[in-house]
Protein backbone atom coordinates (compact mmCIF):
# COMPACT_ATOMS: atom_id res chain seq x y z
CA UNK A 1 75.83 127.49 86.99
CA UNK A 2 75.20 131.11 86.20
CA UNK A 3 76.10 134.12 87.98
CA UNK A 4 73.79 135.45 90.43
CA UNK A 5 72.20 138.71 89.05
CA UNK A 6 72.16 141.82 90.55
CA UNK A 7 68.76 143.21 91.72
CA UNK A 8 69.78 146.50 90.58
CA UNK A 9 70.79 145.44 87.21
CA UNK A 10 66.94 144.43 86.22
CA UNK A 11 64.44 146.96 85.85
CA UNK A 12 61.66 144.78 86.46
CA UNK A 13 62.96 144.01 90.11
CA UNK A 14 63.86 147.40 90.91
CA UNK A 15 60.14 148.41 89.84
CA UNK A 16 58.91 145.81 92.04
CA UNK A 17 61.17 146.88 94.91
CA UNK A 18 60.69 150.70 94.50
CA UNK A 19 56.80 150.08 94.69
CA UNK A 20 57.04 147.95 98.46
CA UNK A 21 59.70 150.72 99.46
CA UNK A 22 57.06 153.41 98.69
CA UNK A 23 53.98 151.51 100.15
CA UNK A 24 56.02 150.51 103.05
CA UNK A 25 59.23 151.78 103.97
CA UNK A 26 62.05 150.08 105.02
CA UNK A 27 61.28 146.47 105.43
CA UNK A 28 63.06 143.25 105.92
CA UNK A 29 63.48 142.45 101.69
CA UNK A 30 63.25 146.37 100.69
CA UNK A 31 65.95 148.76 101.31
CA UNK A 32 67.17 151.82 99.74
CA UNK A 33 70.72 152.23 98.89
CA UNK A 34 73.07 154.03 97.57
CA UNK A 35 76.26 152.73 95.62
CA UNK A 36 78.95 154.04 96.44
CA UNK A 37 81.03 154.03 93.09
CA UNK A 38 78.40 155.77 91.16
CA UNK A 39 76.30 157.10 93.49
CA UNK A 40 73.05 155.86 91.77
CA UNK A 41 70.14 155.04 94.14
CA UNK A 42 68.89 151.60 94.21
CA UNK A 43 66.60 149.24 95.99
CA UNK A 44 67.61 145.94 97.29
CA UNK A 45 67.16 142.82 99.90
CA UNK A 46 69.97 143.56 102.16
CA UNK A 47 70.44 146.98 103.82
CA UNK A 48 74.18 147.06 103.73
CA UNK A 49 74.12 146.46 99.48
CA UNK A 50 76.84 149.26 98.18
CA UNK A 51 77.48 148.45 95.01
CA UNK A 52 74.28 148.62 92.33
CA UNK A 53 75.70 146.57 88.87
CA UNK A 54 78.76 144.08 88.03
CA UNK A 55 80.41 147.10 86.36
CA UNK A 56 80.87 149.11 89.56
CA UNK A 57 82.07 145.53 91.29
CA UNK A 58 84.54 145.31 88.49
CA UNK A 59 85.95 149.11 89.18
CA UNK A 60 86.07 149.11 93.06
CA UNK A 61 87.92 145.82 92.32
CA UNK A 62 90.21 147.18 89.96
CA UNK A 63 90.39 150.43 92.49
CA UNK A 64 91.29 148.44 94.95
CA UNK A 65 93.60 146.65 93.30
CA UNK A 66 95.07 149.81 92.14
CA UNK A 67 95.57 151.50 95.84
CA UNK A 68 97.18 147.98 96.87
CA UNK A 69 100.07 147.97 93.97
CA UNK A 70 100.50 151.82 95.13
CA UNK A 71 100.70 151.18 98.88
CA UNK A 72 103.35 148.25 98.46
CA UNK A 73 105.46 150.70 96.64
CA UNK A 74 106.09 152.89 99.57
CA UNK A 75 109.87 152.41 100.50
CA UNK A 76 112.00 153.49 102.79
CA UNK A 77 115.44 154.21 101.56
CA UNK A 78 118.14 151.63 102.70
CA UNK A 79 120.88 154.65 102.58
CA UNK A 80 119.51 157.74 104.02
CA UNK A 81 115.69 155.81 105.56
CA UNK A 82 112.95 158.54 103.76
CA UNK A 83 110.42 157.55 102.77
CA UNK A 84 109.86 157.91 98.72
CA UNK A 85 107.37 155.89 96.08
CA UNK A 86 109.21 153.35 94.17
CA UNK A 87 108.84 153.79 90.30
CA UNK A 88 109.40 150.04 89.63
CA UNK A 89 108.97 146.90 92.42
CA UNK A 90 112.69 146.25 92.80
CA UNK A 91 114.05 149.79 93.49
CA UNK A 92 115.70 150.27 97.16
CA UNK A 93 116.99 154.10 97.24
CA UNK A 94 115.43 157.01 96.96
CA UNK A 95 117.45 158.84 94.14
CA UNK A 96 120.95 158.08 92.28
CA UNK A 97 122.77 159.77 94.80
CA UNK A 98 121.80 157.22 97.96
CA UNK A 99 122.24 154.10 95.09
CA UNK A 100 125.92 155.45 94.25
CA UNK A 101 126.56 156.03 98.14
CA UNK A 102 125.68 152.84 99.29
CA UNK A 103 127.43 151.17 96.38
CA UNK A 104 130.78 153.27 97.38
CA UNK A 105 130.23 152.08 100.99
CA UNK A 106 129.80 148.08 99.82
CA UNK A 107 133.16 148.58 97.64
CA UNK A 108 134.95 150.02 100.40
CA UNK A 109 134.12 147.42 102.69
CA UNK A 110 134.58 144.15 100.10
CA UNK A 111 138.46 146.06 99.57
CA UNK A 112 138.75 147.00 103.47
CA UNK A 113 138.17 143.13 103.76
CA UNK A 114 140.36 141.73 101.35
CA UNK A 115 143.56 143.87 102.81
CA UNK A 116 145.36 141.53 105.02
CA UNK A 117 146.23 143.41 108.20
């Protein structure tokens, strides 16, 4: 089965389109749009159509995509609890001073535990 073609991608249909916009307005079939990756005007058969070719699906995909992998890297520190944007997925402090802090605070407790009383 091939992939459904884009009314904006063929010339032919967009001709055809422009014409019934211009003779009629908008219509049920015949609406004017506007995409909203490249901004291009184009005509199609559903009036909430916002993207004109495959090329701007493919980059508000890949911009969404983008935004997601950014969002999910906003941490909160487990030592001092701002806020910061992770460099890599696994990172849990802030800077190398909160790491070293909270790694002083686990030693202190495994040794605090081990000391019979």
């Amino acid at each position: 089965m091939q992939d459904p073609v884009r009314y904006a991608e063929v010339p032919s249909i967009q001709a055809a389109l422009a014409e019934d916009y211009a003779r009629y307005g908008e219509h049920t079939g015949c609406y004017q749009c506007g995409c909203y990756v490249c901004g291009r005007l184009f005509y199609a058969a559903r009036p909430h159509a916002v993207l004109c070719s495959e090329r701007c699906n493919q980059d508000a995909t890949l911009k969404r995509r983008r935004e997601a992998r950014l969002s999910e890297r906003i941490r909160t520190c487990l030592t001092c609890g701002v806020e910061f944007q992770a460099k890599r997925k696994d990172t849990q402090y802030c800077s190398a001073a909160c790491k070293q802090k909270a790694y002083r605070g686990r030693v202190t407790a495994r040794v605090t535990a081990e000391i019979p009383k």
